[in-house]
Protein backbone atom coordinates (compact mmCIF):
# COMPACT_ATOMS: atom_id res chain seq x y z
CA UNK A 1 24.67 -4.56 14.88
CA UNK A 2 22.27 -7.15 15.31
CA UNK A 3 19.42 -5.62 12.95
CA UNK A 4 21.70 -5.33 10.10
CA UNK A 5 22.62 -8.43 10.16
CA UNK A 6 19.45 -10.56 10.55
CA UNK A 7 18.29 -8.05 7.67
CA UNK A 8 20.86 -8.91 5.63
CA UNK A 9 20.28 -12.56 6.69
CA UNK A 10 17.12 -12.28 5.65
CA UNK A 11 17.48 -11.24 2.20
CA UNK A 12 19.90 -13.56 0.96
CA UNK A 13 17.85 -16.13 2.04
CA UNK A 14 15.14 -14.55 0.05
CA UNK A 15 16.84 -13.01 -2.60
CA UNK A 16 15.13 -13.86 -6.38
CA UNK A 17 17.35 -14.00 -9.37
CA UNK A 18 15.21 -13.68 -11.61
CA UNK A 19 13.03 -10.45 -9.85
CA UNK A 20 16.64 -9.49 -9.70
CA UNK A 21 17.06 -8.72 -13.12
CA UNK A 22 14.07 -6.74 -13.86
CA UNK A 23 14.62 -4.63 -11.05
CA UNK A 24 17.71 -3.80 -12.28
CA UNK A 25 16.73 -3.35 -15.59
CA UNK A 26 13.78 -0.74 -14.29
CA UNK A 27 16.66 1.03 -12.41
CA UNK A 28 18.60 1.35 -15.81
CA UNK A 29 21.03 -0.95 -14.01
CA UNK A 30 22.01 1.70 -11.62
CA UNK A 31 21.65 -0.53 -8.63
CA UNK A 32 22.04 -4.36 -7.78
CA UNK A 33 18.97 -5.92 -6.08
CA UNK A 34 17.95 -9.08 -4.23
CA UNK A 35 14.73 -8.87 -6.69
CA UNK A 36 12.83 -9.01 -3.38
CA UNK A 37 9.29 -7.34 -4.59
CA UNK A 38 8.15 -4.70 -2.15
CA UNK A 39 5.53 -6.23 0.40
CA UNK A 40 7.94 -9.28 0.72
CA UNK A 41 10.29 -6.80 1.82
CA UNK A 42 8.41 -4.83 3.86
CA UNK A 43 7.22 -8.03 5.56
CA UNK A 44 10.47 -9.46 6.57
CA UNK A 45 11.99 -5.79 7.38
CA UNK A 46 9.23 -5.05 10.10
CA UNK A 47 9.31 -8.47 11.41
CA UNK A 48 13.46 -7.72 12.35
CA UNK A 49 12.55 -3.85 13.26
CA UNK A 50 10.10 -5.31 15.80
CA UNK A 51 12.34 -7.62 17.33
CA UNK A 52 15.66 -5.13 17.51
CA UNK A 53 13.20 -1.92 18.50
CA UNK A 54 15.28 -0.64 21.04
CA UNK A 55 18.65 -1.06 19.26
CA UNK A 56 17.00 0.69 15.95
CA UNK A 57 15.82 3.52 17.84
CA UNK A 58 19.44 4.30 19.56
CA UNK A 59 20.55 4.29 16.72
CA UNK A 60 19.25 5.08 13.80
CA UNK A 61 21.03 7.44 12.43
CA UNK A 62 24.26 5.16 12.05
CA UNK A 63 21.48 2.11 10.96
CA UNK A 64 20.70 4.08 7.98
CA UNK A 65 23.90 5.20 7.09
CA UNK A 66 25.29 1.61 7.44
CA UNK A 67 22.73 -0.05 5.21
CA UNK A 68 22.30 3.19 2.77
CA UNK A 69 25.98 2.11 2.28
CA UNK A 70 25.50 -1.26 1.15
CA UNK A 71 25.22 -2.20 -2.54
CA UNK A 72 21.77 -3.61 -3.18
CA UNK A 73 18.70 -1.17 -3.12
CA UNK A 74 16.31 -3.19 -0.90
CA UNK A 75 18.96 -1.98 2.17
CA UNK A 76 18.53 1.86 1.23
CA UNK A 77 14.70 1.35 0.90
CA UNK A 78 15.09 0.24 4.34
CA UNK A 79 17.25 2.89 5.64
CA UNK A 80 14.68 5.40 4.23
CA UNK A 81 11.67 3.80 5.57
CA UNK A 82 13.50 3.97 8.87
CA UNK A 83 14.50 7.83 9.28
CA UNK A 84 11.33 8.50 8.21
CA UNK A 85 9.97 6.82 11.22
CA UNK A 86 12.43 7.32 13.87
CA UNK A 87 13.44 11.42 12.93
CA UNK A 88 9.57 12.46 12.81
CA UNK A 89 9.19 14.86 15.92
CA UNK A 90 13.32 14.21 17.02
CA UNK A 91 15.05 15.91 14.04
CA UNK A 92 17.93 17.67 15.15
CA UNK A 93 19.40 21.01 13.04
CA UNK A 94 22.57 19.07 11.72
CA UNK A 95 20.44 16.32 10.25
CA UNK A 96 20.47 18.45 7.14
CA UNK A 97 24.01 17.26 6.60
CA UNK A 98 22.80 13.50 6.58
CA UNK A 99 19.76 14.49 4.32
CA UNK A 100 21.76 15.75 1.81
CA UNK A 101 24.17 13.03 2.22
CA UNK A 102 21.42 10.75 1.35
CA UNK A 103 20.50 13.08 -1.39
CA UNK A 104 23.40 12.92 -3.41
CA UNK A 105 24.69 9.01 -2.45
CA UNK A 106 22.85 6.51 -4.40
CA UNK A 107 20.29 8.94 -6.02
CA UNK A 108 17.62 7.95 -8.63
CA UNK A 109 13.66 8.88 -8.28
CA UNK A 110 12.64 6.33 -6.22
CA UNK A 111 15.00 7.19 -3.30
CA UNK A 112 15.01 11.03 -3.92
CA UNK A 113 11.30 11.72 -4.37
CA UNK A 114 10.92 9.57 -1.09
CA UNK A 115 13.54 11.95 0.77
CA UNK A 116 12.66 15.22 -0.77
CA UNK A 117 8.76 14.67 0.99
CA UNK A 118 9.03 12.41 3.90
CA UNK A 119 11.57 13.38 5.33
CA UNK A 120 13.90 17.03 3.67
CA UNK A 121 10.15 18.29 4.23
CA UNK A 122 9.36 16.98 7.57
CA UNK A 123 12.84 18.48 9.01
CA UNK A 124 12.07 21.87 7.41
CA UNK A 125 9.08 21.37 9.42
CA UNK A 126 10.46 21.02 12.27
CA UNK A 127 13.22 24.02 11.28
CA UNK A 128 11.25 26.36 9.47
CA UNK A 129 14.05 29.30 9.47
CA UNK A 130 16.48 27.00 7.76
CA UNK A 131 13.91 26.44 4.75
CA UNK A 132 15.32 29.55 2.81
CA UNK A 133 19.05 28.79 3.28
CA UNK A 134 18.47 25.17 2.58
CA UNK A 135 15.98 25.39 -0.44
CA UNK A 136 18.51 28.26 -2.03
CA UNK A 137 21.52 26.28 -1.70
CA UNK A 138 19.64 23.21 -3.24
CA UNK A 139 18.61 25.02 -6.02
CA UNK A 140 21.78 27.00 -6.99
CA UNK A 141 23.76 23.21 -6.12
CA UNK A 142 24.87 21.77 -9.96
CA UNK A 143 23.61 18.61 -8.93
CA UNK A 144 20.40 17.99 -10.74
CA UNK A 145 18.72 15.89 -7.56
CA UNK A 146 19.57 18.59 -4.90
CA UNK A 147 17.70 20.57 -7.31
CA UNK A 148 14.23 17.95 -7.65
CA UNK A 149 14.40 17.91 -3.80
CA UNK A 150 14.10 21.78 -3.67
CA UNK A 151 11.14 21.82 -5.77
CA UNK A 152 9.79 18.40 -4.31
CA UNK A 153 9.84 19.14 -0.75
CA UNK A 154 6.67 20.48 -0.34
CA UNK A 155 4.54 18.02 -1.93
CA UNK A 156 2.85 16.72 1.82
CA UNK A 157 2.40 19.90 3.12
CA UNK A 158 -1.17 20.60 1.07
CA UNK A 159 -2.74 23.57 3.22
CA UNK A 160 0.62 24.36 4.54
CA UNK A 161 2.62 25.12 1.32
CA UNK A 162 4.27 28.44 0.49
CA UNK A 163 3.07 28.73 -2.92
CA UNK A 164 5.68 31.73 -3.58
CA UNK A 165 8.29 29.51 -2.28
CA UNK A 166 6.90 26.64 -4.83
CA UNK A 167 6.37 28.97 -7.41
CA UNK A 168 9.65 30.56 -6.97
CA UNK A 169 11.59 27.39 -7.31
CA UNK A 170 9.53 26.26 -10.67
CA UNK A 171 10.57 29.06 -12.32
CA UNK A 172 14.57 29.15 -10.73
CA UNK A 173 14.28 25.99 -13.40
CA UNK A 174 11.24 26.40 -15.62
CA UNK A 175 14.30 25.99 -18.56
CA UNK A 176 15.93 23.47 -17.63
CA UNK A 177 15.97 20.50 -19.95
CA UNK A 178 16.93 17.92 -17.53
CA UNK A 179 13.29 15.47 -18.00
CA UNK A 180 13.80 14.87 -13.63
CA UNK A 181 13.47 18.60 -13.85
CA UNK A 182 10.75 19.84 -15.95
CA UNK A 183 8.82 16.19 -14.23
CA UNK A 184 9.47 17.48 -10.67
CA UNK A 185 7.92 20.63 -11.36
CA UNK A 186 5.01 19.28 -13.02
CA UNK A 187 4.59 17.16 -10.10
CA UNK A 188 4.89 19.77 -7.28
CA UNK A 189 2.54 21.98 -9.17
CA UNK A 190 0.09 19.21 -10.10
CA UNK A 191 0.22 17.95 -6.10
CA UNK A 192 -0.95 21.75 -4.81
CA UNK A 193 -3.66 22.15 -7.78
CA UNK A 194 -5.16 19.87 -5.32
CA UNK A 195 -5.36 22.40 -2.86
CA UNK A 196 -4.88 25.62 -4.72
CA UNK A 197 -6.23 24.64 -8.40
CA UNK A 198 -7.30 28.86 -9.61
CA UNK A 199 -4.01 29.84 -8.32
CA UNK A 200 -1.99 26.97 -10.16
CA UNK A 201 -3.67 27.48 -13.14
CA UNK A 202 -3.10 31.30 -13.42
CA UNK A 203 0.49 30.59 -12.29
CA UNK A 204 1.29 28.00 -14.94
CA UNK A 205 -0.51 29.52 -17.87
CA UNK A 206 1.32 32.98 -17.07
CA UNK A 207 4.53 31.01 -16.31
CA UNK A 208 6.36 30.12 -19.97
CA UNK A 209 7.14 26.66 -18.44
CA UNK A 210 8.16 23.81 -20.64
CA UNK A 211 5.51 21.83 -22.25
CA UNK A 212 6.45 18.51 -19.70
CA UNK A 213 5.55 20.54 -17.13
CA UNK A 214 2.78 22.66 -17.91
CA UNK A 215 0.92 19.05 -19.13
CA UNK A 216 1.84 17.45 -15.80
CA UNK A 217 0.79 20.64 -13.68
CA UNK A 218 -2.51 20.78 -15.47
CA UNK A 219 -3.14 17.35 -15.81
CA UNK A 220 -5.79 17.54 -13.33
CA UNK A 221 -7.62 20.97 -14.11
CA UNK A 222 -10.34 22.01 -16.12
CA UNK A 223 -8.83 25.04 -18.65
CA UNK A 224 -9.93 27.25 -21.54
């Protein structure tokens, strides 16, 4: 494909040794980078969307794949950035299968957080009777990540949030000591203070939740 390449083109030729390093290093070495710094990326990545448009939009689906495949992170920033574009308003049912692929290839916070709200919320969305079956099986999954995204997914839908759903999820793992965990759910319930704040605050101080996430929920509201 054209836009892979000249993407990958494009990096090496830009690709920082030094940056490199301390990308890694912020990773915990999980990944291999270019040590391109994000709005260098960005920059050179739209610039090679623009000009392969058509070809990204036939196919983005297999674009993402192919890059989320590739060892250095910049390529599954990319791949992200462009599902999120392309799949908003088009998502079709069995793109769950390719969300959780996504999910559970390649997963640390920066990619998973990403997913879980851009775009495992935007498809449930766009499928609202597959939210239960989804979330459930995400939650009950041993994999720690499928279990952030099922907390996580809500966090851009402000007004339109299920708070039982959210509330339900924060306590399927309100003892969990994975840090990911008890983080996530601190997050999700910090994000909806912002539109719910009495009704977060009665949940979490009723809720026995760990101290991580009680702090992080409440971070933003006024208490006794």
């Amino acid at each position: 494909m054209n836009f892979i390449l000249a993407l990958e083109n494009a990096f090496k030729e830009n690709e920082n040794s030094e940056n490199a390093f301390a990308m890694a290093k912020y990773m915990k070495n999980n990944f291999s980078f270019f040590g391109i710094k994000t709005e260098e990326r960005r920059h050179l990545f739209k610039a090679i969307w623009k000009e392969n448009k058509q070809e990204v939009a036939a196919n983005a689906r297999a674009i993402a794949v192919a890059l989320y495949s590739k060892q250095e992170r910049e390529f599954h920033y990319c791949a992200i950035e462009i599902l999120i574009k392309e799949l908003k308003g088009n998502y079709k049912k069995e793109d769950i299968q390719l969300i959780e692929k996504l999910i559970l290839n390649n997963s640390w916070w920066d990619s998973v957080d990403t997913i879980a709200k851009y775009i495992l919320g935007e498809y449930l969305l766009e499928f609202p009777l597959e939210t239960k079956n989804v979330i459930e099986r995400f939650s009950k999954s041993e994999n720690m990540w499928l279990n952030r995204s099922a907390i996580l997914f809500q966090l851009n839908y402000k007004q339109k949030t299920n708070a039982d759903f959210l509330f339900s999820e924060c306590l399927k793992q309100a003892h969990s000591k994975e840090f990911f965990i008890q983080k996530a759910i601190g997050w999700a319930l910090r994000e909806y203070a912002k539109t719910n704040p009495e009704v977060v605050k009665k949940f979490v101080l009723e809720a026995n939740l760990k101290p991580l996430s009680t702090k992080e929920a409440l971070k933003n509201i006024c208490y006794p």
